[in-house]
Protein backbone atom coordinates (compact mmCIF):
# COMPACT_ATOMS: atom_id res chain seq x y z
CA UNK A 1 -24.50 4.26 -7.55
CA UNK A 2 -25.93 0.73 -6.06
CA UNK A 3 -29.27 1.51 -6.88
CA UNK A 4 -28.72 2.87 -10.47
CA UNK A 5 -26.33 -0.19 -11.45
CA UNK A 6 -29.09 -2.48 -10.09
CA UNK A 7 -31.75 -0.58 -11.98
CA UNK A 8 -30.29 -1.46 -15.30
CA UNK A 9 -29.66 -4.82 -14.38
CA UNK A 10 -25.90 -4.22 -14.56
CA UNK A 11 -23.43 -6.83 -12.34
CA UNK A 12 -20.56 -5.48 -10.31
CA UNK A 13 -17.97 -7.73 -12.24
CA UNK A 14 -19.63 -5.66 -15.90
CA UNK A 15 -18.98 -2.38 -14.19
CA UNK A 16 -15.60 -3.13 -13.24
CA UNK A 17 -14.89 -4.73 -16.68
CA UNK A 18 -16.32 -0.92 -18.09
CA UNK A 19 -14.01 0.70 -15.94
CA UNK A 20 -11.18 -1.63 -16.37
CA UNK A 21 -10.98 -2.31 -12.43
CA UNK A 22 -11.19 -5.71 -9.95
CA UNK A 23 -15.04 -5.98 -8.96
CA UNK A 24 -13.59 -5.14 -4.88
CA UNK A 25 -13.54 -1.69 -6.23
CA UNK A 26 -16.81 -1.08 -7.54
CA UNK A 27 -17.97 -3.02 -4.57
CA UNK A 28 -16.03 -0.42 -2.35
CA UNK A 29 -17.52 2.35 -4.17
CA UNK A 30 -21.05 1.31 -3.39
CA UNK A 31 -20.11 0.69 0.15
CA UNK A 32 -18.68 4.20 0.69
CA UNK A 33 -15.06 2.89 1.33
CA UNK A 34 -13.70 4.38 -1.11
CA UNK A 35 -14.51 7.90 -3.02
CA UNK A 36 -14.49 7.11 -6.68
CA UNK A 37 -13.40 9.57 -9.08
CA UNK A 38 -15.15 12.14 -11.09
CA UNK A 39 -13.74 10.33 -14.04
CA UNK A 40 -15.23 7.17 -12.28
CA UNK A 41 -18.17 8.16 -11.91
CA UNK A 42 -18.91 9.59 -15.06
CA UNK A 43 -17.92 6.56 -16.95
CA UNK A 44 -20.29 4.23 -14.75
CA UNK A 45 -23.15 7.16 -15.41
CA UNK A 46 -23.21 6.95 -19.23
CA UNK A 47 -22.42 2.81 -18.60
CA UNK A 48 -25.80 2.72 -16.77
CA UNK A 49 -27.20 5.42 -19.47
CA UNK A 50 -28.20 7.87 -16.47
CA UNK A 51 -30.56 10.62 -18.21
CA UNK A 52 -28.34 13.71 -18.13
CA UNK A 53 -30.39 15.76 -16.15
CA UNK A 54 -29.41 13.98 -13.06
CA UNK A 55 -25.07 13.91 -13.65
CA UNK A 56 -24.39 17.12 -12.51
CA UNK A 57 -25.84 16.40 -8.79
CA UNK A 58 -24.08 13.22 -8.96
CA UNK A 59 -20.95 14.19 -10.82
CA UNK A 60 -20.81 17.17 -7.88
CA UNK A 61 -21.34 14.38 -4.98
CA UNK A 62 -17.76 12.43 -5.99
CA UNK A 63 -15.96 15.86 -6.43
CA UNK A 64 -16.75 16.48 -2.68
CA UNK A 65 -16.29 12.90 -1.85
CA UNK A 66 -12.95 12.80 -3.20
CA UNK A 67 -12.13 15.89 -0.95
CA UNK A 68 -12.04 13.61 2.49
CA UNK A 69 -9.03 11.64 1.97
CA UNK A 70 -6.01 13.47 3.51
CA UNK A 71 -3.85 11.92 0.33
CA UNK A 72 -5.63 14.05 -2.44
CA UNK A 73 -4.15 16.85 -1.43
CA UNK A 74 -0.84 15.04 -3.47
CA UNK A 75 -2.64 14.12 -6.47
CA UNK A 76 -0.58 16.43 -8.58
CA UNK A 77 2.07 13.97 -7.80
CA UNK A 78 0.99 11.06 -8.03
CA UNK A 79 -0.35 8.37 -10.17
CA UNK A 80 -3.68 7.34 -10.08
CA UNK A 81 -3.08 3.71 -9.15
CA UNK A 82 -0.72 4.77 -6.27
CA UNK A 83 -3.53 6.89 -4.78
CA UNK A 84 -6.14 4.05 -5.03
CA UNK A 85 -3.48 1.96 -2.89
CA UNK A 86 -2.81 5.06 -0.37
CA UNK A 87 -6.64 4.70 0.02
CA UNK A 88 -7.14 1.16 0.09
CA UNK A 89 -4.16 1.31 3.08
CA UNK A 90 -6.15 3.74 5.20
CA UNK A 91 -8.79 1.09 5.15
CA UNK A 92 -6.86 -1.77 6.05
CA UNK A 93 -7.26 -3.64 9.28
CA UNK A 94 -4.03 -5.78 8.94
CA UNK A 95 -1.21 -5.36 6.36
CA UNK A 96 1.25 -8.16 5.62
CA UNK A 97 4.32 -6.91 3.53
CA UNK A 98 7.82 -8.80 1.95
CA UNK A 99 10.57 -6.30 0.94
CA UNK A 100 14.00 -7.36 -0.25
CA UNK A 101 15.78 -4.26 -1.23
CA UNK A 102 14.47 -1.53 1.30
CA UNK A 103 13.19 -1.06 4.17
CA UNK A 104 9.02 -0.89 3.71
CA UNK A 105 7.52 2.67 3.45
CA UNK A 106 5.51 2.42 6.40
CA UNK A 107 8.57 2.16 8.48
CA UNK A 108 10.91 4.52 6.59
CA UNK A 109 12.23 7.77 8.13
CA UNK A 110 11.81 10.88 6.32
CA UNK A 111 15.55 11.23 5.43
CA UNK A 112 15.51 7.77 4.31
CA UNK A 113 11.82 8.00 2.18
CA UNK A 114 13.91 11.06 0.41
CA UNK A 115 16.84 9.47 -0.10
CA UNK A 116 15.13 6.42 -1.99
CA UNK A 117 12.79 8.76 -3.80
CA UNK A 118 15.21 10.55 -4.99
CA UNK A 119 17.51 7.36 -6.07
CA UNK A 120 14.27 5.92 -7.99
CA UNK A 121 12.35 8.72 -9.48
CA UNK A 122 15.50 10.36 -11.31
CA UNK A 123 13.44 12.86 -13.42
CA UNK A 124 11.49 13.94 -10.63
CA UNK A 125 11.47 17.85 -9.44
CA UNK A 126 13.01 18.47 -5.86
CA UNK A 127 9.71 19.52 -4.86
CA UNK A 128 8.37 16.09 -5.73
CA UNK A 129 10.77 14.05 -4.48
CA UNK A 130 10.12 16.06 -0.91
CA UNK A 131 6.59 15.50 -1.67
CA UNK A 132 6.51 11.89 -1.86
CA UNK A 133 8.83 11.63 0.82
CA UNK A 134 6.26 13.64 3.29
CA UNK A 135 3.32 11.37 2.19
CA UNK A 136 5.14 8.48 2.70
CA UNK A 137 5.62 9.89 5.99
CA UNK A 138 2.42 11.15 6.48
CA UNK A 139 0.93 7.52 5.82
CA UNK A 140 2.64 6.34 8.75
CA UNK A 141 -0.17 7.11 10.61
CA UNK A 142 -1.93 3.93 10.11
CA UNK A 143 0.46 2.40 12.58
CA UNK A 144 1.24 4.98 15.44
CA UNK A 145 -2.09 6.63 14.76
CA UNK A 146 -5.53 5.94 16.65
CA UNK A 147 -6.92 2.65 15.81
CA UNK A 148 -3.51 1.18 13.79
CA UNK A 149 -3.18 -1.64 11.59
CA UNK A 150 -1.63 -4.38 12.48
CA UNK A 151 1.70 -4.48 10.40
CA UNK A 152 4.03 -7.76 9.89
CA UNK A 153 6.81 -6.68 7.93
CA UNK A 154 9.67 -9.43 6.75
CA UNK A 155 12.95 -7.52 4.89
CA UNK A 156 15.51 -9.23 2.99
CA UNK A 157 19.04 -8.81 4.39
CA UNK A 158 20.19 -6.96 1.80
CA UNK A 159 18.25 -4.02 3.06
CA UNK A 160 20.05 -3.51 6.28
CA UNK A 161 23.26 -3.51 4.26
CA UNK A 162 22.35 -1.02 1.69
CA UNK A 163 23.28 2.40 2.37
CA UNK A 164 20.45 4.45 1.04
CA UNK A 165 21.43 8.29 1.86
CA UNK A 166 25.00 7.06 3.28
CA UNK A 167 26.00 5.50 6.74
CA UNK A 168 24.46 8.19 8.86
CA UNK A 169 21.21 8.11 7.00
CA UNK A 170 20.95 4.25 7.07
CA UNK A 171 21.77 4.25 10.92
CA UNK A 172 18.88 6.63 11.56
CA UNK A 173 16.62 4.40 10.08
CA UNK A 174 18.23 1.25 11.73
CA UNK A 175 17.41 3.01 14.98
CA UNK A 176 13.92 3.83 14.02
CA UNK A 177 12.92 0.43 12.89
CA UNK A 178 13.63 -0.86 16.80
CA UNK A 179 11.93 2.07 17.79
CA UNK A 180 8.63 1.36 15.83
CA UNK A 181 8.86 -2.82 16.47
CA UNK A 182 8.14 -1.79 20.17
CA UNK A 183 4.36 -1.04 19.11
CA UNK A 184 2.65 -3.73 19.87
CA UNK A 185 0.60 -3.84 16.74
CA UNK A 186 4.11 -3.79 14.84
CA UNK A 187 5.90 -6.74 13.65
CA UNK A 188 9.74 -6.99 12.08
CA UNK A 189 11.22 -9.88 11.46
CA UNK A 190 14.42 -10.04 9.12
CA UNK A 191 15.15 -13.00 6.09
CA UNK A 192 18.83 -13.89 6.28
CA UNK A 193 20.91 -14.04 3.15
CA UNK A 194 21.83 -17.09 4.43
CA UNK A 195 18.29 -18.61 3.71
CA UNK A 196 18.52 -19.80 0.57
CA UNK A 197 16.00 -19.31 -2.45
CA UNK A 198 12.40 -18.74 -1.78
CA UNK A 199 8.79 -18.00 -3.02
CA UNK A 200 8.64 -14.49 -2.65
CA UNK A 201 12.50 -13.87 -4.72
CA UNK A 202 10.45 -12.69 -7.41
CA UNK A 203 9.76 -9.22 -5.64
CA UNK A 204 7.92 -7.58 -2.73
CA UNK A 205 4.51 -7.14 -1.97
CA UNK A 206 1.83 -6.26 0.21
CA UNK A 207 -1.11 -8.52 1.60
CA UNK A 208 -3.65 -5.80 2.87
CA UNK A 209 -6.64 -7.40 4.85
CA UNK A 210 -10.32 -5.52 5.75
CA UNK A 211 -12.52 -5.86 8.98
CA UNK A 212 -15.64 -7.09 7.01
CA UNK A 213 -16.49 -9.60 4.60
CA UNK A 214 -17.93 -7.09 2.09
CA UNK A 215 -13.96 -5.90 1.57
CA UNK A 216 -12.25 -8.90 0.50
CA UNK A 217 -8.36 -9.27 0.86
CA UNK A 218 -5.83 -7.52 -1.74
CA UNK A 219 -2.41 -8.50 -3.18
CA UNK A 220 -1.15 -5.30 -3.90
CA UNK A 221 2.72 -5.75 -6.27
CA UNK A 222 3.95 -2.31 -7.44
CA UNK A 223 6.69 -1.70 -10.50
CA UNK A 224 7.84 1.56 -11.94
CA UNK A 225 4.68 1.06 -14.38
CA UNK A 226 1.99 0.96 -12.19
CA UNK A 227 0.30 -0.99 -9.69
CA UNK A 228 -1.43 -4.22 -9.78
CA UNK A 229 -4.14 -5.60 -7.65
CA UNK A 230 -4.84 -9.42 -7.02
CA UNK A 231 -8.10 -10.53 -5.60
CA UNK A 232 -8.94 -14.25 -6.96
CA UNK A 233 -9.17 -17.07 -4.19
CA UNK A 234 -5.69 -18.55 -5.77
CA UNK A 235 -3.89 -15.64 -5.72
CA UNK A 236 -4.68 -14.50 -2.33
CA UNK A 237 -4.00 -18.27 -1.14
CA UNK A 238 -0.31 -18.57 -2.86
CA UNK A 239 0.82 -15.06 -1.45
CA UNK A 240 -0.36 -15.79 1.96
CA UNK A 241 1.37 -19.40 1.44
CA UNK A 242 4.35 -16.79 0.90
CA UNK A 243 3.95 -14.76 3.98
CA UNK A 244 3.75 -18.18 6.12
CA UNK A 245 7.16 -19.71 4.42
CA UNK A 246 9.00 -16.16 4.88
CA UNK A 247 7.88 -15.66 8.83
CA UNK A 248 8.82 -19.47 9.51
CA UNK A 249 12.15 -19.19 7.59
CA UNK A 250 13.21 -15.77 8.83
CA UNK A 251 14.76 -14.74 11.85
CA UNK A 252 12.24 -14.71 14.53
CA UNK A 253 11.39 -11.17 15.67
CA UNK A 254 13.47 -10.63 18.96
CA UNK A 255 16.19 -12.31 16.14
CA UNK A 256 15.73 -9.92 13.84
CA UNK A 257 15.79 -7.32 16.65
CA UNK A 258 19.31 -8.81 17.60
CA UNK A 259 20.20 -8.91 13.76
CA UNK A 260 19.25 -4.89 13.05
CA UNK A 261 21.62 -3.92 16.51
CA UNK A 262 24.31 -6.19 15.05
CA UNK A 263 24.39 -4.20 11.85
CA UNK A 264 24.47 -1.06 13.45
CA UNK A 265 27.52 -2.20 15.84
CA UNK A 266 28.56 -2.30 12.03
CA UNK A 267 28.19 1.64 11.31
């Protein structure tokens, strides 16, 4: 895909502009990172006005590229955005990640992951809410797994307090949060109520970093809508500003440690 986009004297940045994507993904396409999609691929094909002769061989290359990722086997269920990010995490190196409300996927329990699907997605099937729930679990991986990310994780107050799937549920998780922070590529630290206002009060998100300088850095925020991805040099620079002001202003880790044992003395 490299050498045809070159051959037509096409940029990276006017690819991803075709495709309506940041430039990091083309990039990560060309740098086998990241499977593209069929449809992907046969937009950037007719983009570099490939002679059609030679699609099929291609077009049959990113079907059985696609088929590596462990996550495709739920892409009945989910989005296409949320699968690019399930991707873009098994790539990460280092992931840096502010929640207010909940506890952060990669450290969910299953119970928990079902209970919150459930609670969020209220036209889902049963069957997809157990779905989502198992990848969710399924992604943990990346930090108990064979080479793990490293994972710094800050959580608003609020989440301890908030009884997603009742008491019992919540004190399950409790328990396996201090379980996981014993990793020593894991991180928790907890953000008091107490704190005041901050930078990051306008919602969560995820800093995920890469190993090499070809993969730049991602701000990753997620609504009900979709997913957005933030690459520039400012945004990257404000949300790690973020991160720093939430780890100096939250509760140290063996704290936060303290705080999650206090609130299950509470349960």
């Amino acid at each position: 895909m490299r050498k045809l986009r070159t051959s037509r004297g096409v940029t990276q940045q006017q690819a991803a502009e075709h495709l309506g994507c940041t430039q990091a993904k083309i990039g990560r396409f060309e740098t086998a990172k990241r499977s593209p999609t069929v449809d992907d691929v046969t937009r950037l094909l007719d983009f570099y006005g490939v002679e059609e002769h030679v699609k099929p061989e291609l077009l049959e290359l990113a079907r059985d590229a696609r088929k590596r990722g462990w996550w495709q086997s739920y892409s009945d269920i989910l989005p296409e955005w949320y699968e690019t990010y399930v991707g873009l995490e098994a790539e990460a190196s280092a992931l840096y990640t502010y929640e207010l409300e909940a506890v952060p996927g990669l450290l969910q329990t299953e119970e928990y992951a079902y209970s919150i699907t459930k609670e969020t997605l209220i036209d889902a099937s049963e069957e997809e809410i157990r779905r989502r729930a198992e990848l969710r679990i399924r992604r943990q991986h990346r930090i108990t797994g064979t080479d793990p990310l490293e994972l710094w994780a800050v959580v608003g107050e609020t989440a301890l307090r908030r009884r997603v799937g009742g008491a019992s549920v919540l004190r399950s998780q409790l328990h396996h949060v201090l379980e996981l922070a014993e990793y020593p590529n894991i991180t928790v630290q907890v953000m008091p109520l107490e704190a005041g206002a901050h930078p990051a009060q306008i919602g969560p998100f995820v800093i995920l970093r890469y190993p090499e300088s070809v993969d730049p850095d991602i701000v990753y925020l997620e609504t009900h809508a979709g997913g957005l991805y933030l690459e520039s040099e400012k945004d990257l620079s404000n949300y790690n500003a973020m991160m720093d002001h939430l780890r100096k202003h939250a509760f140290d880790p063996r704290e936060s440690l303290d705080v999650i044992r206090g609130r299950l003395g509470e349960l």
